[in-house]
Structures are given as C-alpha cells and as structure tokens.
PDB file of N, CA and C in Angstrom:
ATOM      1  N   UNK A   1      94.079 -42.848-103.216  1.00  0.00           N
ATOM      2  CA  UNK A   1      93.320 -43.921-103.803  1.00  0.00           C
ATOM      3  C   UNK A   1      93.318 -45.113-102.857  1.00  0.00           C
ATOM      4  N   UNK A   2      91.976 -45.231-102.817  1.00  0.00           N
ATOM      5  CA  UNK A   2      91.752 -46.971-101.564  1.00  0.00           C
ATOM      6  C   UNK A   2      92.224 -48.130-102.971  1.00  0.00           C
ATOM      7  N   UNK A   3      92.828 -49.239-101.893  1.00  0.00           N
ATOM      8  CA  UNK A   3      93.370 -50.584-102.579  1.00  0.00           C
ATOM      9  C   UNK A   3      92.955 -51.313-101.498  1.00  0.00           C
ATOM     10  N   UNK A   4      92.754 -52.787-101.929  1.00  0.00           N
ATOM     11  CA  UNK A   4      93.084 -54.247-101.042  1.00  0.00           C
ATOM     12  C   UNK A   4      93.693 -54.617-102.134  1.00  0.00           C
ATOM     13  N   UNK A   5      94.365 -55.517-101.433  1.00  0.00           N
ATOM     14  CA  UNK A   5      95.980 -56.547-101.572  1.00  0.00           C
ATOM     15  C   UNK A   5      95.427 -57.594-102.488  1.00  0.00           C
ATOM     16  N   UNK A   6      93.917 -58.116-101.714  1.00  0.00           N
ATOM     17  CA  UNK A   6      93.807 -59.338-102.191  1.00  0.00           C
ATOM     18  C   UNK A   6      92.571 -59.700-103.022  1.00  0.00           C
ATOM     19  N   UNK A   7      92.084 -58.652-103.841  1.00  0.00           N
ATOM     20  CA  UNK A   7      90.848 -59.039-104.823  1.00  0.00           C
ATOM     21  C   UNK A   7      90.565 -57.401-105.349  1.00  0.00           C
ATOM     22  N   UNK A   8      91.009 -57.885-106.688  1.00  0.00           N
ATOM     23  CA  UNK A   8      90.984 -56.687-107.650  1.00  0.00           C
ATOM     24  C   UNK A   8      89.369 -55.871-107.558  1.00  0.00           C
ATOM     25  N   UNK A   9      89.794 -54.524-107.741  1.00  0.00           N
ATOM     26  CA  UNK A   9      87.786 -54.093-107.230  1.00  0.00           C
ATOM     27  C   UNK A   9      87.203 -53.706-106.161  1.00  0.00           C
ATOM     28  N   UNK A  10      87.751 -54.583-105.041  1.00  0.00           N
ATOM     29  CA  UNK A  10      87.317 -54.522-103.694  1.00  0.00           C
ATOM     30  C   UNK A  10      87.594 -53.381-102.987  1.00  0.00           C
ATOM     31  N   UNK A  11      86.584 -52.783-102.656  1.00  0.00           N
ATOM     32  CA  UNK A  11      86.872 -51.140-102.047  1.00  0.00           C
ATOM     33  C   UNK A  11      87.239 -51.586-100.606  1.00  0.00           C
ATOM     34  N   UNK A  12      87.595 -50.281-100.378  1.00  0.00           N
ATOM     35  CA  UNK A  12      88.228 -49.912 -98.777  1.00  0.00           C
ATOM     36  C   UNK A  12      87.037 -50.345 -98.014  1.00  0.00           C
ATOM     37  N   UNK A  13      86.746 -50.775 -96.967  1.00  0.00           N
ATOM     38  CA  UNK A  13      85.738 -50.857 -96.080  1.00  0.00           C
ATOM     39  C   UNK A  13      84.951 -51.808 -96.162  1.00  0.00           C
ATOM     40  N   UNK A  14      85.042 -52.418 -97.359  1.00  0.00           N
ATOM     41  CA  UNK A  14      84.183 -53.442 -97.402  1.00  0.00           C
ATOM     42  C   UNK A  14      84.448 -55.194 -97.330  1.00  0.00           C
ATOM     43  N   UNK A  15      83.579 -55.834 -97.275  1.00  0.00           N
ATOM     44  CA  UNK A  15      83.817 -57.144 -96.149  1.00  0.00           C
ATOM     45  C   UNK A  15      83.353 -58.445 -97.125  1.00  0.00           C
ATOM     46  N   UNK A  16      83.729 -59.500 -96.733  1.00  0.00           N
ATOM     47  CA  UNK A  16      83.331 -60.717 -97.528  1.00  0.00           C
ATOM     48  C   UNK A  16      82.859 -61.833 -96.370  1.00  0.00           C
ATOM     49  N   UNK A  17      82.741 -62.481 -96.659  1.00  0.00           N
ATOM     50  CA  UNK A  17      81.820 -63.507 -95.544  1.00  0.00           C
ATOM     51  C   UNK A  17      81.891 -65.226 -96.182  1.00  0.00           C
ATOM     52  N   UNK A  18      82.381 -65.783 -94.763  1.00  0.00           N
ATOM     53  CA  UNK A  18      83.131 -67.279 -95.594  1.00  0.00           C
ATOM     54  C   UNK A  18      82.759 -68.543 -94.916  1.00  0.00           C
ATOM     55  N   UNK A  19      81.610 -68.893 -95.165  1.00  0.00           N
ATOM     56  CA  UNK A  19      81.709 -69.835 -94.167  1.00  0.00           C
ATOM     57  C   UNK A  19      82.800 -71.327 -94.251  1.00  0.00           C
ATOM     58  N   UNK A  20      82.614 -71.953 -93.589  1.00  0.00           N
ATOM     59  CA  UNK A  20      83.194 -73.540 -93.520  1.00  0.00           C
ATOM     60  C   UNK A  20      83.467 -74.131 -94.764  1.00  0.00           C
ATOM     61  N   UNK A  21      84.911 -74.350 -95.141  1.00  0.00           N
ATOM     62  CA  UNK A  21      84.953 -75.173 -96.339  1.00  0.00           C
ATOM     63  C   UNK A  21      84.772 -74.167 -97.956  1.00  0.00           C
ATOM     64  N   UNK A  22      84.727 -73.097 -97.757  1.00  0.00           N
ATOM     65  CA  UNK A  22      84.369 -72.602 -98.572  1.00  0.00           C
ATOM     66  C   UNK A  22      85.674 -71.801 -98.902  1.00  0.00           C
ATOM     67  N   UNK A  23      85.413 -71.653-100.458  1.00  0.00           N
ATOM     68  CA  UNK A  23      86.608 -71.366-101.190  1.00  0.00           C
ATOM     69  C   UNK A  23      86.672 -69.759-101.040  1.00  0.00           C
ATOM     70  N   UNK A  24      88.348 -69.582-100.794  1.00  0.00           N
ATOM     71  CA  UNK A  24      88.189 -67.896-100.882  1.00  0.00           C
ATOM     72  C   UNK A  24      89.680 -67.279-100.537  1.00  0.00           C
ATOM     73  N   UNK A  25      90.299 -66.581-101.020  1.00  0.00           N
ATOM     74  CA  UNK A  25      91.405 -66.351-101.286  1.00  0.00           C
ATOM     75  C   UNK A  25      92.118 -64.797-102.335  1.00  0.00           C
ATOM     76  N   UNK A  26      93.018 -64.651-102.846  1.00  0.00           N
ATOM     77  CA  UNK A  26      94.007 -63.323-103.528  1.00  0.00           C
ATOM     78  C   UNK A  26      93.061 -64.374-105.237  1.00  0.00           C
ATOM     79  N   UNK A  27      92.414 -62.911-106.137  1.00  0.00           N
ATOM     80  CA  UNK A  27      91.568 -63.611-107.234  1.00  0.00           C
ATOM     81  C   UNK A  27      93.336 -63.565-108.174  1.00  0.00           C
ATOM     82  N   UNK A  28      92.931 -64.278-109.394  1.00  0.00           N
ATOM     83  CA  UNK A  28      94.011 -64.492-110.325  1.00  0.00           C
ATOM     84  C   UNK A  28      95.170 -63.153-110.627  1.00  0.00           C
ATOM     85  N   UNK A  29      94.764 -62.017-110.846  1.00  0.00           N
ATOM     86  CA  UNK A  29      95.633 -61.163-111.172  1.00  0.00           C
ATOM     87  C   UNK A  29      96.227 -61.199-109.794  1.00  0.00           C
ATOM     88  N   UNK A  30      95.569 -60.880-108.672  1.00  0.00           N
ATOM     89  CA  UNK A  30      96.708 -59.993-107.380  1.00  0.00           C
ATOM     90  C   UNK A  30      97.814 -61.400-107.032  1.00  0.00           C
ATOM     91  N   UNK A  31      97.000 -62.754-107.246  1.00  0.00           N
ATOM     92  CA  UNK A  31      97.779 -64.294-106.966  1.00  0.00           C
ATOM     93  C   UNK A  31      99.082 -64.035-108.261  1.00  0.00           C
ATOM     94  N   UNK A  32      99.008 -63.511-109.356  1.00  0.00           N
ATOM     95  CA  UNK A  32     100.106 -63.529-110.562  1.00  0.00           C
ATOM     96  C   UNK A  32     101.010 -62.229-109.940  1.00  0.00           C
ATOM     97  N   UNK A  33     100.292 -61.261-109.891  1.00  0.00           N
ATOM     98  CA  UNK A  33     101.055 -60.496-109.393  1.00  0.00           C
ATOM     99  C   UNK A  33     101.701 -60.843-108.145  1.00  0.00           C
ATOM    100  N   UNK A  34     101.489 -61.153-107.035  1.00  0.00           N
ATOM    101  CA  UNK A  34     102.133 -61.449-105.658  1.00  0.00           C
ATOM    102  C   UNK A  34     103.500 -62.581-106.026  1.00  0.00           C
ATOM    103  N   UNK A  35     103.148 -63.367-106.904  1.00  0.00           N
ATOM    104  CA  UNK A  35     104.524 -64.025-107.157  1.00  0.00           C
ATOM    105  C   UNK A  35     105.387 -63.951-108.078  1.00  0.00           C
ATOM    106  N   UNK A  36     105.289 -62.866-108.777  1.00  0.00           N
ATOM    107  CA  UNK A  36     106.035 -62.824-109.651  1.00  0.00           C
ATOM    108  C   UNK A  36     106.675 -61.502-109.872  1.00  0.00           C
ATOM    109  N   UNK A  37     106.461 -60.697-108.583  1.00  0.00           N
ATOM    110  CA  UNK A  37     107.060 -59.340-108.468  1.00  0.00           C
ATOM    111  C   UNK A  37     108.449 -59.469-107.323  1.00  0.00           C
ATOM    112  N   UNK A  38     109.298 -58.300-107.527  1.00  0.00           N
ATOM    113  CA  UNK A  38     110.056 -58.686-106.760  1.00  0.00           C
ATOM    114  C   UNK A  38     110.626 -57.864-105.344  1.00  0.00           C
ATOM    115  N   UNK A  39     110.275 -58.877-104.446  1.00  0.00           N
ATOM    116  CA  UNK A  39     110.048 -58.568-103.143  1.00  0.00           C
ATOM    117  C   UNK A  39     110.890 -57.747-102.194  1.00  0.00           C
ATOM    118  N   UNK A  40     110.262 -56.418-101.903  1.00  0.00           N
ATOM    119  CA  UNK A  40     110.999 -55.015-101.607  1.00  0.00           C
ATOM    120  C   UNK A  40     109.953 -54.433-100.654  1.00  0.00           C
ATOM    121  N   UNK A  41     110.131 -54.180 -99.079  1.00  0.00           N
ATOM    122  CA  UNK A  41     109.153 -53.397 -98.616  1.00  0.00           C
ATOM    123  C   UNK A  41     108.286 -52.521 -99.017  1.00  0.00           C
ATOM    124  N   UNK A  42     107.174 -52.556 -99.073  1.00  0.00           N
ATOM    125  CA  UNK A  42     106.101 -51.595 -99.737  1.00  0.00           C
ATOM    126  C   UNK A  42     105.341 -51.238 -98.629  1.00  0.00           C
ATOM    127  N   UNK A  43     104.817 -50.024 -98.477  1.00  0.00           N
ATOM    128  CA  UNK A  43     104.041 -49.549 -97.689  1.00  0.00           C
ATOM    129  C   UNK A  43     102.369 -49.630 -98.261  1.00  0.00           C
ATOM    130  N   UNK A  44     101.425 -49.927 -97.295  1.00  0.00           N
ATOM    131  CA  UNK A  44     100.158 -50.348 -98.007  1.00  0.00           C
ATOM    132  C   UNK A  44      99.460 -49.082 -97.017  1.00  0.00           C
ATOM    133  N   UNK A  45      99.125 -48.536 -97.504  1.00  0.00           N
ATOM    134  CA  UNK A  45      97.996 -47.476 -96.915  1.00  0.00           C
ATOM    135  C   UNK A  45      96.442 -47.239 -97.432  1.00  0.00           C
ATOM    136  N   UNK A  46      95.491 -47.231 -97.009  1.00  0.00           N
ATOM    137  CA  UNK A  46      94.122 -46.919 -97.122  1.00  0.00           C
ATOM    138  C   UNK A  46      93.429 -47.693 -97.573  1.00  0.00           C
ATOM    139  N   UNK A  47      93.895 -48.679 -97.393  1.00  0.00           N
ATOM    140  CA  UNK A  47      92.898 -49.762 -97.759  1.00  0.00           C
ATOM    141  C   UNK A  47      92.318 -51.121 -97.309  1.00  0.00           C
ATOM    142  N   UNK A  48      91.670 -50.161 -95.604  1.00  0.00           N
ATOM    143  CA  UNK A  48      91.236 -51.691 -95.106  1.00  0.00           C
ATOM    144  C   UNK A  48      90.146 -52.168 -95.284  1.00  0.00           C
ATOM    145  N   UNK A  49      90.240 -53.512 -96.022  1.00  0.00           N
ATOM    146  CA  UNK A  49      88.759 -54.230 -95.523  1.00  0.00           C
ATOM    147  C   UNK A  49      88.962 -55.233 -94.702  1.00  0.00           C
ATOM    148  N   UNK A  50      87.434 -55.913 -94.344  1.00  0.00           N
ATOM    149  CA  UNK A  50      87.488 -57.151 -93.808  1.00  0.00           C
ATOM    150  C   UNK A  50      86.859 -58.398 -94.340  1.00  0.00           C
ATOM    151  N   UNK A  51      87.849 -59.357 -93.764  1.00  0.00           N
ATOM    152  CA  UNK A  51      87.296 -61.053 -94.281  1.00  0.00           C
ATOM    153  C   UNK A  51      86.784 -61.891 -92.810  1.00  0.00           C
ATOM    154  N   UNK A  52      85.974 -61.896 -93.160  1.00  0.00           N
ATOM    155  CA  UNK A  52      85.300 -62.565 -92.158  1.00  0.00           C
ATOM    156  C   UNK A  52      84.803 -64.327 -91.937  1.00  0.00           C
ATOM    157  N   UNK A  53      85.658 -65.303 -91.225  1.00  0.00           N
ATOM    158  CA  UNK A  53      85.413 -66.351 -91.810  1.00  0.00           C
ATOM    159  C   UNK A  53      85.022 -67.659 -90.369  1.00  0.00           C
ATOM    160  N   UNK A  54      83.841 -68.198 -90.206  1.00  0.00           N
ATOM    161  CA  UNK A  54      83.669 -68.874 -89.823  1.00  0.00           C
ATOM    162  C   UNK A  54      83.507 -70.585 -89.332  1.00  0.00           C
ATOM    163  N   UNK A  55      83.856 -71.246 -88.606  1.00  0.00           N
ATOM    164  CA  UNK A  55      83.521 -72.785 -88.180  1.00  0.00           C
ATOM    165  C   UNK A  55      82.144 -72.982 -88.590  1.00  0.00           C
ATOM    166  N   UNK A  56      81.136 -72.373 -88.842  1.00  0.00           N
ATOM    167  CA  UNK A  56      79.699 -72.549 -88.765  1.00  0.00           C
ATOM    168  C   UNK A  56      79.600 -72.394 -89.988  1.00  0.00           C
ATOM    169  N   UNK A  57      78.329 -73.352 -90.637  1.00  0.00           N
ATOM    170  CA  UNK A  57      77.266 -73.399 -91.553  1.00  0.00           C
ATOM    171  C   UNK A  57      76.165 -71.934 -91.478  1.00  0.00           C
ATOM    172  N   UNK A  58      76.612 -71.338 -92.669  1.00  0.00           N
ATOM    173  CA  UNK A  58      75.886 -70.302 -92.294  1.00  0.00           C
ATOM    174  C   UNK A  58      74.376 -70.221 -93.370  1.00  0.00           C
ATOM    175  N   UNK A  59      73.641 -69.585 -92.588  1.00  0.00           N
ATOM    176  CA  UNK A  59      72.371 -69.843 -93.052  1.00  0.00           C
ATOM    177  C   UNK A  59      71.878 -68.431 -93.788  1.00  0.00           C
ATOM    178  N   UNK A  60      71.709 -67.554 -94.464  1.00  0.00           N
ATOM    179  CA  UNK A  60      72.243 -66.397 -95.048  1.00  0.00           C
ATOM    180  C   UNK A  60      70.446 -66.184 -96.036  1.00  0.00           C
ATOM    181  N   UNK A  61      69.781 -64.982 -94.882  1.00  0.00           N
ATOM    182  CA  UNK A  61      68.823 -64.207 -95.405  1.00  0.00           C
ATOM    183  C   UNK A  61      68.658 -64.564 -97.388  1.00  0.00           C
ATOM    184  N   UNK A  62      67.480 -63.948 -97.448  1.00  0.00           N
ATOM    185  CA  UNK A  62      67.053 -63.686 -98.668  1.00  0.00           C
ATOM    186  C   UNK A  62      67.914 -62.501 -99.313  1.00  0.00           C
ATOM    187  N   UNK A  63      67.794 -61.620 -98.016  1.00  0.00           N
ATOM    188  CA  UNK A  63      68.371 -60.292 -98.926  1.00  0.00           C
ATOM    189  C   UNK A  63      69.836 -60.512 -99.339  1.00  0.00           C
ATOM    190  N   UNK A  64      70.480 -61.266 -98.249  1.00  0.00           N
ATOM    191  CA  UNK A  64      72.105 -61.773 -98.614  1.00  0.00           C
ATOM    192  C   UNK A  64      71.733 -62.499 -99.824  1.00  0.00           C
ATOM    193  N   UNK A  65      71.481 -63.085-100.048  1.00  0.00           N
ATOM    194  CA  UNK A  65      71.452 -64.100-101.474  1.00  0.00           C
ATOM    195  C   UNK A  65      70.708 -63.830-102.567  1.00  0.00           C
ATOM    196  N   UNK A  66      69.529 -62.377-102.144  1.00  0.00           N
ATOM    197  CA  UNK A  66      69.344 -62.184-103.818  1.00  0.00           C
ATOM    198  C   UNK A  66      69.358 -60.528-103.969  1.00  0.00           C
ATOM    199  N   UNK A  67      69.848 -60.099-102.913  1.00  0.00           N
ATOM    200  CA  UNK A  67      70.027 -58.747-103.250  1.00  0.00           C
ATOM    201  C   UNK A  67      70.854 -57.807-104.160  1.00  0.00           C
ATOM    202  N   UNK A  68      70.667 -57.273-104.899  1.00  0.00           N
ATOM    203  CA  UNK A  68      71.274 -56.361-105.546  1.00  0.00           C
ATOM    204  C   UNK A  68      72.689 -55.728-105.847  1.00  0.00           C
ATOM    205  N   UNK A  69      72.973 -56.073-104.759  1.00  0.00           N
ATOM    206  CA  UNK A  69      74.159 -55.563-103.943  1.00  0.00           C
ATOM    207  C   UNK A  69      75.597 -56.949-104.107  1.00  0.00           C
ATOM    208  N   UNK A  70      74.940 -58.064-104.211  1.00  0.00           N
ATOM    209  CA  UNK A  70      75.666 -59.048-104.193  1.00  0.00           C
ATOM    210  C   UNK A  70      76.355 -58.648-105.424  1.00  0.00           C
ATOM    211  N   UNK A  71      77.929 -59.610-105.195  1.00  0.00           N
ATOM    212  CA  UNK A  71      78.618 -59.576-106.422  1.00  0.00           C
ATOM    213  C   UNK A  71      78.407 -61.301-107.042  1.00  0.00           C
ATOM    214  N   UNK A  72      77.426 -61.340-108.269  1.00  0.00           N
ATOM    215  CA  UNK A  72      77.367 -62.551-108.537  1.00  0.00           C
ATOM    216  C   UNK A  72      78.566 -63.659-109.678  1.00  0.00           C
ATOM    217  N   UNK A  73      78.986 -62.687-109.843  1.00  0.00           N
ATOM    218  CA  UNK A  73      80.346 -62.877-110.522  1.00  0.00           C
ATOM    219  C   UNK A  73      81.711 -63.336-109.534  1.00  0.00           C
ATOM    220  N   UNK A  74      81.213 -63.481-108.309  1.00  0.00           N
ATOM    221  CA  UNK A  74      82.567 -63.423-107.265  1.00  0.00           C
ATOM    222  C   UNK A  74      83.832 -64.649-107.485  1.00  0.00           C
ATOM    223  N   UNK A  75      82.769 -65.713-108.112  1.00  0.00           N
ATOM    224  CA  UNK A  75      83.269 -67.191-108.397  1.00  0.00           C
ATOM    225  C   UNK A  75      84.246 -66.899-109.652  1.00  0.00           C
ATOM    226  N   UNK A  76      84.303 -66.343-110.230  1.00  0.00           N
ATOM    227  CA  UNK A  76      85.064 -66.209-111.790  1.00  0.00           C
ATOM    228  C   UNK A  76      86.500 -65.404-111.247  1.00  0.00           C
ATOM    229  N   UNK A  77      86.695 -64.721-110.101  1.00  0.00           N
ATOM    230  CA  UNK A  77      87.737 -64.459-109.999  1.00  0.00           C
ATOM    231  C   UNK A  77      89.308 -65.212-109.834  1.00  0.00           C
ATOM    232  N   UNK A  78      88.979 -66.597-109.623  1.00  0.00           N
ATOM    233  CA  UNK A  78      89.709 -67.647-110.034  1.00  0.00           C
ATOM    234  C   UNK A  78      90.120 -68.391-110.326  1.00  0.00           C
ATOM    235  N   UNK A  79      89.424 -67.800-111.969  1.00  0.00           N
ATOM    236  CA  UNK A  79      89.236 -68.561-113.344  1.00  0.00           C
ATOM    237  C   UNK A  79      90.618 -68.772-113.471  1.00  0.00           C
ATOM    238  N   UNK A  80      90.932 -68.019-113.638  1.00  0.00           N
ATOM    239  CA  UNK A  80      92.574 -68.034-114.448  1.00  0.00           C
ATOM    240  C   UNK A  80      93.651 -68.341-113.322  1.00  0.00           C
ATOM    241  N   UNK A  81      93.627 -68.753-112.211  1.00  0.00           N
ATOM    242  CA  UNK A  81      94.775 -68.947-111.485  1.00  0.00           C
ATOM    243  C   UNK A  81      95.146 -70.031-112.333  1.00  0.00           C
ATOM    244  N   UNK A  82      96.693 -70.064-112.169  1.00  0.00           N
ATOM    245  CA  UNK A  82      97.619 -71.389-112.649  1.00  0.00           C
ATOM    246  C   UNK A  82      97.017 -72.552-111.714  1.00  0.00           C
ATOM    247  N   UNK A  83      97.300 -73.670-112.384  1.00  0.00           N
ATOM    248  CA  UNK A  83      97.085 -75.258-111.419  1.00  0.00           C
ATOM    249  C   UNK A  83      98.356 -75.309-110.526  1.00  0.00           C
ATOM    250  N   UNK A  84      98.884 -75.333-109.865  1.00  0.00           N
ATOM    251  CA  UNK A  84     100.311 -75.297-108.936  1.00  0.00           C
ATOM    252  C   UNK A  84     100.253 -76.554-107.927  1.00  0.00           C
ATOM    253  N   UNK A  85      99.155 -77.432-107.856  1.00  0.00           N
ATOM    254  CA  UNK A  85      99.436 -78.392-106.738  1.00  0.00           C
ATOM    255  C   UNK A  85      99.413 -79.835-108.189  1.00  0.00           C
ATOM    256  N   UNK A  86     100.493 -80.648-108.027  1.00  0.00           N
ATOM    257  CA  UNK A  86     100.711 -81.424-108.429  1.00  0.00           C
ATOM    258  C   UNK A  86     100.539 -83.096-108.015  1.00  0.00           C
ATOM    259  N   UNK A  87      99.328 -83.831-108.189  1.00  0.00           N
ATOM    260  CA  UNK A  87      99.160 -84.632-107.114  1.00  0.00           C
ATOM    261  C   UNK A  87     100.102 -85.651-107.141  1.00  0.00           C
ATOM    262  N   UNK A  88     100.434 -86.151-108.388  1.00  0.00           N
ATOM    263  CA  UNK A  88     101.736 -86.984-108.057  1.00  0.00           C
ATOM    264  C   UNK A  88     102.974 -87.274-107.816  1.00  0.00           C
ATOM    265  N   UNK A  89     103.313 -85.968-107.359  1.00  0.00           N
ATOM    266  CA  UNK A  89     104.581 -85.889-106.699  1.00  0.00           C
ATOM    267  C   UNK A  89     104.258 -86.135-105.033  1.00  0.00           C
ATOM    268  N   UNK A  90     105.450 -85.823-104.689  1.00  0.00           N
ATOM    269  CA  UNK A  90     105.118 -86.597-102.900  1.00  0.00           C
ATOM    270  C   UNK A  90     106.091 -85.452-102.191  1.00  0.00           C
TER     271      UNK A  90
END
C-alpha cells in the first residue's frame, strides 16, 4: 500500500505546487498524529511524492485552475489543526 507522511489521500507519485507565501504543510490528522505518537524508528516505504515550492509568483494556466483534476477542497485540510502559536507570550 502507497502512503505520504504528510496529507491524508495523497497518492504515491503525485505532486503539489506552492508558490511564494503560500500556505502549505502535514493537513490536521497526519499534524495530530505526528505529535502525539510516540517516537520509535519507523520505516516509510512506497510512498514518494513531490512538493514543489517556489520564490516566484506563479501564473497558473486555465487548465491548472479549472480543471477537473484539481482538488478544490485542498484548503479545508487545515480546518481542524489546533491554534499552537500564542502571540502574547515572548
């Protein structure tokens, strides 16, 4: 069975695309899970994808932005993370 580490769903082979400033990261479950399990070498096999992330403003076809294929739901994956940065502490 293919896995990634860092976004529940995400098949083997496949890629995400990030430009500048833009939010993107492990979605709520794999972020709950990663800290709250307890930490023991694990072997990760078959499941590479790629993240691809750029300095540049990217300017992104029609077909990138209304194709079929897009996941338009991608933003909801970190609905549920906890709040963890506290601004008034120092």
């Amino acid at each position: 069975m293919c896995r990634y580490d860092a976004k529940k769903g995400f098949v083997a082979g496949g890629s995400s695309l990030h430009s500048c400033m833009s939010a993107h990261g492990p979605d709520a479950p794999t972020f709950n899970k990663a800290t709250n399990e307890v930490l023991v070498p694990t072997k990760f096999d078959k499941g590479l994808a790629f993240m691809f992330e750029t300095k540049y403003q990217l300017n992104l076809s029609r077909f990138a932005t209304e194709g079929s294929h897009r996941d338009r739901d991608y933003h909801k994956c970190w609905s549920n993370l906890p709040k963890t940065f506290k601004a008034d502490e120092k």
